[in-house]
PDB file of N, CA and C in Angstrom:
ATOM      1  N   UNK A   1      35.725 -25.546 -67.229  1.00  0.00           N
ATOM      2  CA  UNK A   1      36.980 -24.816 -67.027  1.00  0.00           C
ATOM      3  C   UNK A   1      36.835 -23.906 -65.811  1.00  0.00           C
ATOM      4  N   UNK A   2      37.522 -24.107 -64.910  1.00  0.00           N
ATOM      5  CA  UNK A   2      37.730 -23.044 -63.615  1.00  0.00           C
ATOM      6  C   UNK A   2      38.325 -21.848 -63.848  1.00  0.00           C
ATOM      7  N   UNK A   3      37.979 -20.613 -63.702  1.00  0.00           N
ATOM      8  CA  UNK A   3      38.519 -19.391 -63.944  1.00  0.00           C
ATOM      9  C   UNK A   3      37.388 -18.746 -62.623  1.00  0.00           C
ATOM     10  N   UNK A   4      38.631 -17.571 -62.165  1.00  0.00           N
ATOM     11  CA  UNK A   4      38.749 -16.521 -61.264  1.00  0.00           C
ATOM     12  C   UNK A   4      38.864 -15.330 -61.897  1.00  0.00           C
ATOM     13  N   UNK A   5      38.041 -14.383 -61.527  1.00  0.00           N
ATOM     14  CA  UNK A   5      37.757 -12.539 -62.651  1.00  0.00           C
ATOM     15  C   UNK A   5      38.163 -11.921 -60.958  1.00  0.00           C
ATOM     16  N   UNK A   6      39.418 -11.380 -61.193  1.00  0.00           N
ATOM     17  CA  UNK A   6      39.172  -9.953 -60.463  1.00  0.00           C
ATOM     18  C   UNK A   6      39.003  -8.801 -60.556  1.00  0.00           C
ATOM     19  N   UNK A   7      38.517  -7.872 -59.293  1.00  0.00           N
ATOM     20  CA  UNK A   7      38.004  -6.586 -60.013  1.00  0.00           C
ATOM     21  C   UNK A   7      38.161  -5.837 -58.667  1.00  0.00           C
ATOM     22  N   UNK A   8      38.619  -4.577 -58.757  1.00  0.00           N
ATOM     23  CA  UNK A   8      38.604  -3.661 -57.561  1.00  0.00           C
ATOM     24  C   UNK A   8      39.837  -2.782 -57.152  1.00  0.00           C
ATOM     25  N   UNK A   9      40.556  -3.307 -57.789  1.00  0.00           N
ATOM     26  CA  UNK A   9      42.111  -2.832 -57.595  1.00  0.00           C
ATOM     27  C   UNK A   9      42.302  -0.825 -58.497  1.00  0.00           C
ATOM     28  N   UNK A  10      43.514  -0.146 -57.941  1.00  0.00           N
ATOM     29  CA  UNK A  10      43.232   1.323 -58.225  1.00  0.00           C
ATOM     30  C   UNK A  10      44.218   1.680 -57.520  1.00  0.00           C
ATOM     31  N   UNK A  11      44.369   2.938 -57.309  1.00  0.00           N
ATOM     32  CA  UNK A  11      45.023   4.202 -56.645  1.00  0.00           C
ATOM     33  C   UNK A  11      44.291   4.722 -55.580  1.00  0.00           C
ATOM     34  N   UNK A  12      44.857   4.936 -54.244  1.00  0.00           N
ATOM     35  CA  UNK A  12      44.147   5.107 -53.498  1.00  0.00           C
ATOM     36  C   UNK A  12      45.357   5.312 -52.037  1.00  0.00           C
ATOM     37  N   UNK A  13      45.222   6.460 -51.543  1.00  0.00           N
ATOM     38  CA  UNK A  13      46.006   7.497 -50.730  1.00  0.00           C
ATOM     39  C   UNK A  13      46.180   6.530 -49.461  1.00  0.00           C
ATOM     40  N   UNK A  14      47.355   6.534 -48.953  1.00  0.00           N
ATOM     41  CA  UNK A  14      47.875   5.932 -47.641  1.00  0.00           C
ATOM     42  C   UNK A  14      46.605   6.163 -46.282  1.00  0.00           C
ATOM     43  N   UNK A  15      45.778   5.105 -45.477  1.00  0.00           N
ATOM     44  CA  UNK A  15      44.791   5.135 -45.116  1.00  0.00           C
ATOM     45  C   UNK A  15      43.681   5.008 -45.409  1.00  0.00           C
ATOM     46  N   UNK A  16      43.619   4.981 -46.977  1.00  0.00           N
ATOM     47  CA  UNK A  16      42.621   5.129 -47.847  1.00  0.00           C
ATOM     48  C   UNK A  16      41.902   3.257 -47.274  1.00  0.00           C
ATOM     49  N   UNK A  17      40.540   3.565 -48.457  1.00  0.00           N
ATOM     50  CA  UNK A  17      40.312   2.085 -48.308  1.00  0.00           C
ATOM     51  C   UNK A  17      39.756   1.303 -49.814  1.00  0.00           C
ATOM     52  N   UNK A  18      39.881   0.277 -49.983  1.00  0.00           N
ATOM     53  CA  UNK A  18      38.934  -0.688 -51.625  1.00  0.00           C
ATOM     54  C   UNK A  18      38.833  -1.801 -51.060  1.00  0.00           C
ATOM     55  N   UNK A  19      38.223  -2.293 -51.809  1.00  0.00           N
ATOM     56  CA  UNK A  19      37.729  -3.432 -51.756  1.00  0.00           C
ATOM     57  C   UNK A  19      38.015  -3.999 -53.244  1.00  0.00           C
ATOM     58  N   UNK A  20      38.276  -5.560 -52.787  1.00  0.00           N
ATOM     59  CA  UNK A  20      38.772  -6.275 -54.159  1.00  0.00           C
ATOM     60  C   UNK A  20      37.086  -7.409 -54.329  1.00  0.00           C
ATOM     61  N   UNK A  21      37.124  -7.949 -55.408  1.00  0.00           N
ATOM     62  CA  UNK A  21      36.332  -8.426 -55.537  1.00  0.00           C
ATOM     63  C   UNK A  21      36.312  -9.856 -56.786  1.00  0.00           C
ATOM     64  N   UNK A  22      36.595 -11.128 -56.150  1.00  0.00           N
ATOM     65  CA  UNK A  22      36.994 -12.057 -57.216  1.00  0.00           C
ATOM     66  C   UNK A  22      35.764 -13.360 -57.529  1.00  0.00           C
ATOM     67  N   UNK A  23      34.909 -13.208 -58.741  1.00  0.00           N
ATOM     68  CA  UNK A  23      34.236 -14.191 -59.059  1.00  0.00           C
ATOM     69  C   UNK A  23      34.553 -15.104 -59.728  1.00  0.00           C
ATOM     70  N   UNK A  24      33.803 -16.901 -59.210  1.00  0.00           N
ATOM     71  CA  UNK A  24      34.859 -17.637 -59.774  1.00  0.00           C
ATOM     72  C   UNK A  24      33.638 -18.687 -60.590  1.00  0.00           C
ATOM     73  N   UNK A  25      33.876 -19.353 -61.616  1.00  0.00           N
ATOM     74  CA  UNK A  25      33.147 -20.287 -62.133  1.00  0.00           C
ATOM     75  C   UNK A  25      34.365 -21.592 -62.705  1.00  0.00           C
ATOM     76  N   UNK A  26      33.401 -22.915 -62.691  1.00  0.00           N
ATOM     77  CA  UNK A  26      33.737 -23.998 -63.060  1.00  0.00           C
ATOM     78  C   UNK A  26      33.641 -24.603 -61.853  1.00  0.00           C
ATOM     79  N   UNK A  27      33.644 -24.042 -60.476  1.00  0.00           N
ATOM     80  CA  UNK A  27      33.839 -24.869 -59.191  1.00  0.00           C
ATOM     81  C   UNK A  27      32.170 -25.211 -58.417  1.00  0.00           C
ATOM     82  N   UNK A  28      32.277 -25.917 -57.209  1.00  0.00           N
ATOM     83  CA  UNK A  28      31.205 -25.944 -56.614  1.00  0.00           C
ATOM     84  C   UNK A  28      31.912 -24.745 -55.563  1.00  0.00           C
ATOM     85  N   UNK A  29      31.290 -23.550 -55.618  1.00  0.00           N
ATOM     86  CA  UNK A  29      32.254 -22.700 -55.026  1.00  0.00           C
ATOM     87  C   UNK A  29      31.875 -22.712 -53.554  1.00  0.00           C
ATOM     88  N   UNK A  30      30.832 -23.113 -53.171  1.00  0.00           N
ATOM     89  CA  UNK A  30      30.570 -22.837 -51.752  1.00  0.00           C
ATOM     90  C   UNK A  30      31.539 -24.144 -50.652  1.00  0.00           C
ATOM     91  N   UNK A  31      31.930 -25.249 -51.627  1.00  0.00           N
ATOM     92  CA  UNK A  31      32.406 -26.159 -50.465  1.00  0.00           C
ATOM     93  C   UNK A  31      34.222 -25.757 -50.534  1.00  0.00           C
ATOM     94  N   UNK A  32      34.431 -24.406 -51.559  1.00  0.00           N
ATOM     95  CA  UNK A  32      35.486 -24.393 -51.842  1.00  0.00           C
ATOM     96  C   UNK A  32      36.343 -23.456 -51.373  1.00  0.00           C
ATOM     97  N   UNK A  33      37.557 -23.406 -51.009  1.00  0.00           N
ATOM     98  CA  UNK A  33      38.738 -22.706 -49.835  1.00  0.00           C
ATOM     99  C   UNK A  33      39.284 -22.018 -51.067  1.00  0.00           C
ATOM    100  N   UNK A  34      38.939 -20.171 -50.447  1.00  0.00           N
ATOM    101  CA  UNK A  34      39.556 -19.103 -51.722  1.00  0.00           C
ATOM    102  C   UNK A  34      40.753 -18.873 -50.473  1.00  0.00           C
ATOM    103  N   UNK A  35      41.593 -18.111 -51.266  1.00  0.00           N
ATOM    104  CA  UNK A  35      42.307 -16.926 -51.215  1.00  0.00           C
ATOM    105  C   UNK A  35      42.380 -16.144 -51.658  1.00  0.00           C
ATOM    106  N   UNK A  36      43.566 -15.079 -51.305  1.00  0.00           N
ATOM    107  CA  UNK A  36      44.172 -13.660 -51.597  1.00  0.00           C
ATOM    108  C   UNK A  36      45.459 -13.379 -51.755  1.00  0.00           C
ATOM    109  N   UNK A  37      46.069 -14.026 -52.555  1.00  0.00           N
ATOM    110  CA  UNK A  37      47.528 -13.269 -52.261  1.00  0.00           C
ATOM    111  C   UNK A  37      47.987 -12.196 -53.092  1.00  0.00           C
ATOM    112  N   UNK A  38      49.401 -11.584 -52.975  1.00  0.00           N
ATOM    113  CA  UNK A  38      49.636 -10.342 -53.670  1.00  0.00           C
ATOM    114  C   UNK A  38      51.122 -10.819 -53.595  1.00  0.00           C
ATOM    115  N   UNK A  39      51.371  -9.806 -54.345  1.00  0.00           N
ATOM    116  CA  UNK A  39      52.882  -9.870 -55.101  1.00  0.00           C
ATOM    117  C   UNK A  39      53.902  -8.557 -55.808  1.00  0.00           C
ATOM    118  N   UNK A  40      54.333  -8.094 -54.542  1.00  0.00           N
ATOM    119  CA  UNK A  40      55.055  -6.790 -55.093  1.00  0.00           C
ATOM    120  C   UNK A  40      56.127  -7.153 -56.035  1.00  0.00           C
ATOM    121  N   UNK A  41      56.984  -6.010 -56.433  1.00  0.00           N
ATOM    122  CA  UNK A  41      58.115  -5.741 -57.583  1.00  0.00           C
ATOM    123  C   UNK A  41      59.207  -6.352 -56.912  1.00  0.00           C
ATOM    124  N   UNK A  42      59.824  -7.750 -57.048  1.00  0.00           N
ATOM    125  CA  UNK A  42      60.860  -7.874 -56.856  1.00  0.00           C
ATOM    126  C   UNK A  42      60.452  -9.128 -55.356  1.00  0.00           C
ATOM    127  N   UNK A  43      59.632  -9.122 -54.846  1.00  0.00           N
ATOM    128  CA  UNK A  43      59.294  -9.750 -53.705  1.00  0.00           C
ATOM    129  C   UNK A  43      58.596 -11.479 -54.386  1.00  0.00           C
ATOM    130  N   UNK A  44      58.264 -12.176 -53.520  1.00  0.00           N
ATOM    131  CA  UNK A  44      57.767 -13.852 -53.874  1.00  0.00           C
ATOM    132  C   UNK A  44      56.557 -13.286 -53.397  1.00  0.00           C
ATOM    133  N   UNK A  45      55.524 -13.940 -54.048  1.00  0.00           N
ATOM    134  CA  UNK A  45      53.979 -13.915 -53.767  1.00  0.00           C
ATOM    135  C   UNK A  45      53.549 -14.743 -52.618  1.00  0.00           C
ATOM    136  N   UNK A  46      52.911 -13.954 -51.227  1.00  0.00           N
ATOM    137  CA  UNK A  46      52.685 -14.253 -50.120  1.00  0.00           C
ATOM    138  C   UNK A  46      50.996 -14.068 -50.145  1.00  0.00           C
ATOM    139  N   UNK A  47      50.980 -15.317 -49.389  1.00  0.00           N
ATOM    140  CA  UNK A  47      49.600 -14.941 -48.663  1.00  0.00           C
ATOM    141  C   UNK A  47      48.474 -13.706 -47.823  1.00  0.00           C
ATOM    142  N   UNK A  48      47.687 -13.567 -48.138  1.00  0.00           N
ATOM    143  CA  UNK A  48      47.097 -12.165 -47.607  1.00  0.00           C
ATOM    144  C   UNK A  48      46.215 -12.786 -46.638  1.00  0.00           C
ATOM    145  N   UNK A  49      44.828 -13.495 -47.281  1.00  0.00           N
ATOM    146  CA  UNK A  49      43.922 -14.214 -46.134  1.00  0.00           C
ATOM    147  C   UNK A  49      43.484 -14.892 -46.965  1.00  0.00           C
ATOM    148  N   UNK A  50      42.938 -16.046 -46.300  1.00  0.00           N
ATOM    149  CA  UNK A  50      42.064 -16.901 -46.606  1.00  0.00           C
ATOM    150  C   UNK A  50      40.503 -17.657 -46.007  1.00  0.00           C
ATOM    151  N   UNK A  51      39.663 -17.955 -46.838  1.00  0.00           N
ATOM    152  CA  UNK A  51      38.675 -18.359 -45.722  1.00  0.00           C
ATOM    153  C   UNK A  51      38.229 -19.679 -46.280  1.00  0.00           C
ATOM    154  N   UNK A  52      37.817 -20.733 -45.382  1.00  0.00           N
ATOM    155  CA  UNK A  52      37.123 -21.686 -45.811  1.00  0.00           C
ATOM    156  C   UNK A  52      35.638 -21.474 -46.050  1.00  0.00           C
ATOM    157  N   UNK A  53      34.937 -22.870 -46.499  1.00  0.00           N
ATOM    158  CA  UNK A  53      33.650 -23.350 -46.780  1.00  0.00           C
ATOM    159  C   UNK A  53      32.845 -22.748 -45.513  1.00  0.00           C
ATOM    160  N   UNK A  54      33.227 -23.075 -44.471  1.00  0.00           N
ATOM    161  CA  UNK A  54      32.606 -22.984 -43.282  1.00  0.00           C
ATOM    162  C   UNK A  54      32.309 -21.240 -42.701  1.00  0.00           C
ATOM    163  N   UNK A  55      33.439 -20.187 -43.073  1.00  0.00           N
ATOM    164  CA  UNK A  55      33.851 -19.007 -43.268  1.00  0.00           C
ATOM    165  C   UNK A  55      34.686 -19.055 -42.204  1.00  0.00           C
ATOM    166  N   UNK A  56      35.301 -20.128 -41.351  1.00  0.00           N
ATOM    167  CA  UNK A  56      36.671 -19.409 -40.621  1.00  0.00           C
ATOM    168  C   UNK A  56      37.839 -18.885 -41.564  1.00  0.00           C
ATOM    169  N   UNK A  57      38.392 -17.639 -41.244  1.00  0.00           N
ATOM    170  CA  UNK A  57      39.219 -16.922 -42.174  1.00  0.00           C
ATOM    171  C   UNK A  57      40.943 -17.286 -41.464  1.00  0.00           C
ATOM    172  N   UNK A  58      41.548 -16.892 -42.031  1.00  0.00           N
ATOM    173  CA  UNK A  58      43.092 -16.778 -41.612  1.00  0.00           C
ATOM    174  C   UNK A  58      43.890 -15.397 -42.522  1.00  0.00           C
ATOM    175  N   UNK A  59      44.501 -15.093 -41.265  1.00  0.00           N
ATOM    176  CA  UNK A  59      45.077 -13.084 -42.347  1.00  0.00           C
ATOM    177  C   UNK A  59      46.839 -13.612 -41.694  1.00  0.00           C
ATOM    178  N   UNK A  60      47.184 -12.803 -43.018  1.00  0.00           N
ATOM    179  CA  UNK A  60      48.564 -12.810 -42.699  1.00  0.00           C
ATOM    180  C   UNK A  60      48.485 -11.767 -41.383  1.00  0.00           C
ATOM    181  N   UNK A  61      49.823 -11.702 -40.269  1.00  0.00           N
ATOM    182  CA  UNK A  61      50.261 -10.581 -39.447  1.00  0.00           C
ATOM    183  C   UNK A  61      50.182  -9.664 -40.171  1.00  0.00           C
ATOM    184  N   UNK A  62      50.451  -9.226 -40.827  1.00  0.00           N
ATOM    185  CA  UNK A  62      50.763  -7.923 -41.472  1.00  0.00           C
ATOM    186  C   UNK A  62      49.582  -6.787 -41.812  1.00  0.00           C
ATOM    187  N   UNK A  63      48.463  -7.879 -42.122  1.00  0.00           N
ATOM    188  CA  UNK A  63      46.956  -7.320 -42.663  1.00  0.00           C
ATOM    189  C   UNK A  63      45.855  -7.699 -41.410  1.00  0.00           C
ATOM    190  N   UNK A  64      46.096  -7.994 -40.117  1.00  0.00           N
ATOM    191  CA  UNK A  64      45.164  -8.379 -39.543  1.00  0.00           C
ATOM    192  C   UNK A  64      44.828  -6.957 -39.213  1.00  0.00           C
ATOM    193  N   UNK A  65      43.342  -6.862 -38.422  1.00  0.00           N
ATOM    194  CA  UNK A  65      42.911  -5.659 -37.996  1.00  0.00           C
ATOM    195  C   UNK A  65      42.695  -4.709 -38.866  1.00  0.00           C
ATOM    196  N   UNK A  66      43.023  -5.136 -40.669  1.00  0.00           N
ATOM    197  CA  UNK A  66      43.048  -3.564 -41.779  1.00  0.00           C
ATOM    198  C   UNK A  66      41.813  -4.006 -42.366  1.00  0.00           C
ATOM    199  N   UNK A  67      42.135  -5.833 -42.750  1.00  0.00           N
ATOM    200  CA  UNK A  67      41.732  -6.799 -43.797  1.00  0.00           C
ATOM    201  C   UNK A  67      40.914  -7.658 -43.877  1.00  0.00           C
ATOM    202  N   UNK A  68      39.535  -7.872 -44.134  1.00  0.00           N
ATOM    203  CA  UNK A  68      38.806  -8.589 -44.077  1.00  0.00           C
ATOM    204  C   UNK A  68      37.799  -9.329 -45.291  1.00  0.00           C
ATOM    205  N   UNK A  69      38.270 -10.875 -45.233  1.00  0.00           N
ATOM    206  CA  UNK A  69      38.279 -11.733 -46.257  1.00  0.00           C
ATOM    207  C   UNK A  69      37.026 -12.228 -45.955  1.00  0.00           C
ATOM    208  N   UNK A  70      35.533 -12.381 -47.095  1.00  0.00           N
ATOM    209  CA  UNK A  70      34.436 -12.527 -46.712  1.00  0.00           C
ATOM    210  C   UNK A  70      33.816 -13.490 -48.004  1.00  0.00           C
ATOM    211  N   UNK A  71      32.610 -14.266 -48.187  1.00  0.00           N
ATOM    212  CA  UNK A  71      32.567 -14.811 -48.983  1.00  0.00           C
ATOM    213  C   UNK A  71      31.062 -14.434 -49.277  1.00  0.00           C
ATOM    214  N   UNK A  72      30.393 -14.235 -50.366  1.00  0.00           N
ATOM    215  CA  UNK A  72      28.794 -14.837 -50.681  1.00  0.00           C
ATOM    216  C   UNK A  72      28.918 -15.882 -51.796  1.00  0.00           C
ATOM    217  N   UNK A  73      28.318 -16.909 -51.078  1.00  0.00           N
ATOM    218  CA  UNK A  73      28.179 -18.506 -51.735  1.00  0.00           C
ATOM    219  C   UNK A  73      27.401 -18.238 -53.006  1.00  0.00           C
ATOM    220  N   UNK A  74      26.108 -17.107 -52.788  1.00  0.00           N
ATOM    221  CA  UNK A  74      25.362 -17.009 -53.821  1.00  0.00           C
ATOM    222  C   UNK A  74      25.269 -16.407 -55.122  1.00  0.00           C
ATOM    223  N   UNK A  75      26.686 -15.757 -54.667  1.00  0.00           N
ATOM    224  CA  UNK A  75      27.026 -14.703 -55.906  1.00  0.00           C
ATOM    225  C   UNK A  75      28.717 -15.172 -56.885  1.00  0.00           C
ATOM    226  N   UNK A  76      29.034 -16.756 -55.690  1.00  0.00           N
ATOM    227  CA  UNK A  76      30.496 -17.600 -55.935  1.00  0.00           C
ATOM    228  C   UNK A  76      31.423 -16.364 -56.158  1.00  0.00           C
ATOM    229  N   UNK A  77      31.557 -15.621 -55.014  1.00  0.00           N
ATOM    230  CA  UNK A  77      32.556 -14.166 -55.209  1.00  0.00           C
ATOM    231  C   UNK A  77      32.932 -14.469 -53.544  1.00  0.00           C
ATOM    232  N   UNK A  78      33.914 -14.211 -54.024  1.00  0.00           N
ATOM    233  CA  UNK A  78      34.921 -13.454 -52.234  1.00  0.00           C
ATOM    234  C   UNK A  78      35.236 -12.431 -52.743  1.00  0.00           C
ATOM    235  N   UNK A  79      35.574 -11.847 -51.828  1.00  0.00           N
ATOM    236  CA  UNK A  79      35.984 -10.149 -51.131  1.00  0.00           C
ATOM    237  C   UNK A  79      36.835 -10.106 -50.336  1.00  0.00           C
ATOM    238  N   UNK A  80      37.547  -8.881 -50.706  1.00  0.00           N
ATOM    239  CA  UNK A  80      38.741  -8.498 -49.354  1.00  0.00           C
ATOM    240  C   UNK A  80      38.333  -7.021 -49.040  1.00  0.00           C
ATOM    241  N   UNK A  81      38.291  -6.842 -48.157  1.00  0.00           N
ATOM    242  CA  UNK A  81      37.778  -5.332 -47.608  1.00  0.00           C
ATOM    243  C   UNK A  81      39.373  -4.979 -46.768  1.00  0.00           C
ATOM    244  N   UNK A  82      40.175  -3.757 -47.342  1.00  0.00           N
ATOM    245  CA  UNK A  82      41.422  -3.568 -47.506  1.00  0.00           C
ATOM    246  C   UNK A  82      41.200  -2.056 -47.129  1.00  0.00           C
ATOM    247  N   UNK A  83      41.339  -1.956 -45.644  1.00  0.00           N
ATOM    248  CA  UNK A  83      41.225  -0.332 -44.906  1.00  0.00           C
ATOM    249  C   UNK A  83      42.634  -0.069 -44.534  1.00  0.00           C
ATOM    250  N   UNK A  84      42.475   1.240 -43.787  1.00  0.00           N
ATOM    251  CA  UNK A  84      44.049   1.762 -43.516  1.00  0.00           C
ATOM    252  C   UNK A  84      45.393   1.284 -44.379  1.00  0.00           C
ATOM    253  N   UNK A  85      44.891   1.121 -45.782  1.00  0.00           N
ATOM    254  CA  UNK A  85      46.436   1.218 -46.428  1.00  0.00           C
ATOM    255  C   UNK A  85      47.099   1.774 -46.357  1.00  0.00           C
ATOM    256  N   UNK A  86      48.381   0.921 -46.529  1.00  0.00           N
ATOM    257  CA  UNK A  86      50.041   1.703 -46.131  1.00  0.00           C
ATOM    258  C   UNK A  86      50.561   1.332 -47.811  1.00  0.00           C
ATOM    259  N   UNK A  87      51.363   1.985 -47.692  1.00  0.00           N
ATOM    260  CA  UNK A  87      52.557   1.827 -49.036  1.00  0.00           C
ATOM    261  C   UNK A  87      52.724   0.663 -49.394  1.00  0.00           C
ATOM    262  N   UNK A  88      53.406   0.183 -47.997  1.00  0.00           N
ATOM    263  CA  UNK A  88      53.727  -1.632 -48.378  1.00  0.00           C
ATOM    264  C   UNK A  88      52.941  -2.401 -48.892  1.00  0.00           C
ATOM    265  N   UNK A  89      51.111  -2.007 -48.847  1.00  0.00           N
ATOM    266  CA  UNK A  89      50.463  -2.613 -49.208  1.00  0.00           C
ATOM    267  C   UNK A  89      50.456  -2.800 -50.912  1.00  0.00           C
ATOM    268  N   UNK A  90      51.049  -2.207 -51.653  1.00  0.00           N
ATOM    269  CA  UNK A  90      51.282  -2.133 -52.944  1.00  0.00           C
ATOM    270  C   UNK A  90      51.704  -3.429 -53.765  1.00  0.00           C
ATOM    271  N   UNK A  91      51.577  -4.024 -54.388  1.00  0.00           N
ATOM    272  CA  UNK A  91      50.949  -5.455 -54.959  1.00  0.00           C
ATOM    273  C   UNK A  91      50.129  -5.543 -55.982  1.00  0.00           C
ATOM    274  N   UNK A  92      50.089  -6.583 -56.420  1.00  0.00           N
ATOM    275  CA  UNK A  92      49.485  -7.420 -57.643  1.00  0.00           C
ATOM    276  C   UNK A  92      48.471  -8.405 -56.631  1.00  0.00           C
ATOM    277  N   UNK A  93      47.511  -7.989 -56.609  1.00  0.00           N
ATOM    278  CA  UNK A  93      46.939  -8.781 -55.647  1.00  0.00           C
ATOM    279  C   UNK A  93      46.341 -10.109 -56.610  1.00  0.00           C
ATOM    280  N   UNK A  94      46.478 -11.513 -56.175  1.00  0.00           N
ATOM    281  CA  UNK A  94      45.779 -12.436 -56.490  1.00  0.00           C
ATOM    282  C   UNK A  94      44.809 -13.290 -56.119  1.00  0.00           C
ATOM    283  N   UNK A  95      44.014 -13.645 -56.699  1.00  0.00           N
ATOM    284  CA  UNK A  95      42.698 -14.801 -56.100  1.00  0.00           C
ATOM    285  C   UNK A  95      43.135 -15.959 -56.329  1.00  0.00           C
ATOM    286  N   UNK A  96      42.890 -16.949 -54.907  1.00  0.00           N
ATOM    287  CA  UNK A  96      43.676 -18.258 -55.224  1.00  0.00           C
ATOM    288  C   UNK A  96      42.365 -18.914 -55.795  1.00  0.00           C
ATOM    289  N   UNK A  97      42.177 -20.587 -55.696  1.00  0.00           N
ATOM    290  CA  UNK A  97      41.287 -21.642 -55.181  1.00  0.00           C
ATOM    291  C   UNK A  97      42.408 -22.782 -55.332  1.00  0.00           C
ATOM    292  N   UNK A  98      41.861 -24.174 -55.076  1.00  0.00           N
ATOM    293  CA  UNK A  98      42.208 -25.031 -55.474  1.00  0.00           C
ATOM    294  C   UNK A  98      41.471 -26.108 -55.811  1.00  0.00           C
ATOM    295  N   UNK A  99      41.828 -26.628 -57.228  1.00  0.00           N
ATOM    296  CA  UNK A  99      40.695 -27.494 -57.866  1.00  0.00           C
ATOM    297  C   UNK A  99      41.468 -28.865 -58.630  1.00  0.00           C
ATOM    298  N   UNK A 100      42.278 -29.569 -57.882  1.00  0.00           N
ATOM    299  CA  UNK A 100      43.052 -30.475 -58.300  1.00  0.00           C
ATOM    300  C   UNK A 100      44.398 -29.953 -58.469  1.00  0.00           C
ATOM    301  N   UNK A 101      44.523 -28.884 -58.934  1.00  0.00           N
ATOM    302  CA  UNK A 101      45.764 -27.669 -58.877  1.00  0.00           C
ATOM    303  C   UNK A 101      45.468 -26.817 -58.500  1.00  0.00           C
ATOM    304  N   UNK A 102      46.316 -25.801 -58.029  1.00  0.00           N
ATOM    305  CA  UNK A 102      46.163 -24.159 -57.904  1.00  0.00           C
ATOM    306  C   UNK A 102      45.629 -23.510 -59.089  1.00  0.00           C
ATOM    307  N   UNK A 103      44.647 -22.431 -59.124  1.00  0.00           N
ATOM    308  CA  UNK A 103      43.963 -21.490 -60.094  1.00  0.00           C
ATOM    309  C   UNK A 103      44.200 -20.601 -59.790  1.00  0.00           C
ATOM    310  N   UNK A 104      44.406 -19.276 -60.109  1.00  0.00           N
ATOM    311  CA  UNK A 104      44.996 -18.344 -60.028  1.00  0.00           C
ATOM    312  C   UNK A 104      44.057 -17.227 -61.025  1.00  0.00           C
ATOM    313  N   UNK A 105      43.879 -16.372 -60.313  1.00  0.00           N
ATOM    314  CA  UNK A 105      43.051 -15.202 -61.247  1.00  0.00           C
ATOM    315  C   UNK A 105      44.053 -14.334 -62.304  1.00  0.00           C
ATOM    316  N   UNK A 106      43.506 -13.663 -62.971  1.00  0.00           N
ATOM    317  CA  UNK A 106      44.781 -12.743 -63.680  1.00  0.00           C
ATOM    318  C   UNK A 106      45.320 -10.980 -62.951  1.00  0.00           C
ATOM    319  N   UNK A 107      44.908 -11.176 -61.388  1.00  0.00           N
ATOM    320  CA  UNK A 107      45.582 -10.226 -60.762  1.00  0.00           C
ATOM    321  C   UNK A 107      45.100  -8.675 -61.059  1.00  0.00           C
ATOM    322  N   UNK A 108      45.053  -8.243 -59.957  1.00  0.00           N
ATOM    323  CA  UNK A 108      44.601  -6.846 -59.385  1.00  0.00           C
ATOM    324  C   UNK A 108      45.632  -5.544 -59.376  1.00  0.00           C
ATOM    325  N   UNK A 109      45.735  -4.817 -59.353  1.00  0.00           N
ATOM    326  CA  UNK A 109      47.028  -4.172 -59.262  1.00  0.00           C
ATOM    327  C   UNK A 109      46.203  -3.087 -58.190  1.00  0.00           C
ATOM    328  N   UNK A 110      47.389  -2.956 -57.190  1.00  0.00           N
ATOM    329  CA  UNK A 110      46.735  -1.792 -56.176  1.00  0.00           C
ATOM    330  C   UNK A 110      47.765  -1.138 -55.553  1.00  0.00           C
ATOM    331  N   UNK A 111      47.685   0.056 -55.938  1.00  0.00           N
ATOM    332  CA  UNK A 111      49.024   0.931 -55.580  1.00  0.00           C
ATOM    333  C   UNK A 111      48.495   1.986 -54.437  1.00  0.00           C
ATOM    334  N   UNK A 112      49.323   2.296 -53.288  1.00  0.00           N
ATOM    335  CA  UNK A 112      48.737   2.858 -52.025  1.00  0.00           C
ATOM    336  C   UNK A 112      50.122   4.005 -52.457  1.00  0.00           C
ATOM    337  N   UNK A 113      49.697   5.367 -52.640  1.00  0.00           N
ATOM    338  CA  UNK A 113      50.343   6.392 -52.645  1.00  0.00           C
ATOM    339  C   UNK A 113      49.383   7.495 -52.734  1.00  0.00           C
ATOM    340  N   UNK A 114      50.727   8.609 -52.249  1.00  0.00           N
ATOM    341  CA  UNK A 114      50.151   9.968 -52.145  1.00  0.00           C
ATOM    342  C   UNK A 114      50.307  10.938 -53.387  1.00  0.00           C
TER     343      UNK A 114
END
């Protein structure tokens, strides 16, 4: 069975910084393409970043230069390292993969306020 655990999500002041942290089992995780997406109140769930097997990454516009999507093969965990938060950044953040279907973690919650 494939399952995704996230962990890292909180309260944390405009500029502030966290880090998310999603471990995954059932997969061969190192040949395998994670993501990140999030999902505010009322909005469709968009992409944040993603990285392949190889570690080239891809960031939405919105998070480039804040956001950085990283992997250890040995620990089958990705990471998002999530600096200079803004408000907007506020979301249900999710861990993707794909393993014949989409998998989906059970979501982060990360609220950027003062």
């Amino acid at each position: 069975q494939v399952r995704l655990v996230e962990s890292g999500g909180g309260l944390v002041q405009p500029g502030g910084s966290l880090k998310l942290s999603c471990t995954a089992s059932g997969i061969i995780f190192s040949i395998s393409m994670m993501g990140w997406y999030r999902q505010a109140p009322g909005k469709e769930r968009e992409l944040v970043a993603s990285i392949v097997s190889s570690g080239t990454t891809n960031y939405a516009d919105s998070v480039k230069g804040r956001f950085t999507v990283s992997r250890d093969n040995a620990k089958n965990t990705v990471y998002l390292q999530m600096n200079s938060l803004k408000p907007e950044d506020t979301a249900v953040y999710y861990c993707w993969t794909r393993f014949s279907r989409d998998i989906w973690g059970q979501g982060t919650q990360v609220t950027v306020s003062s």
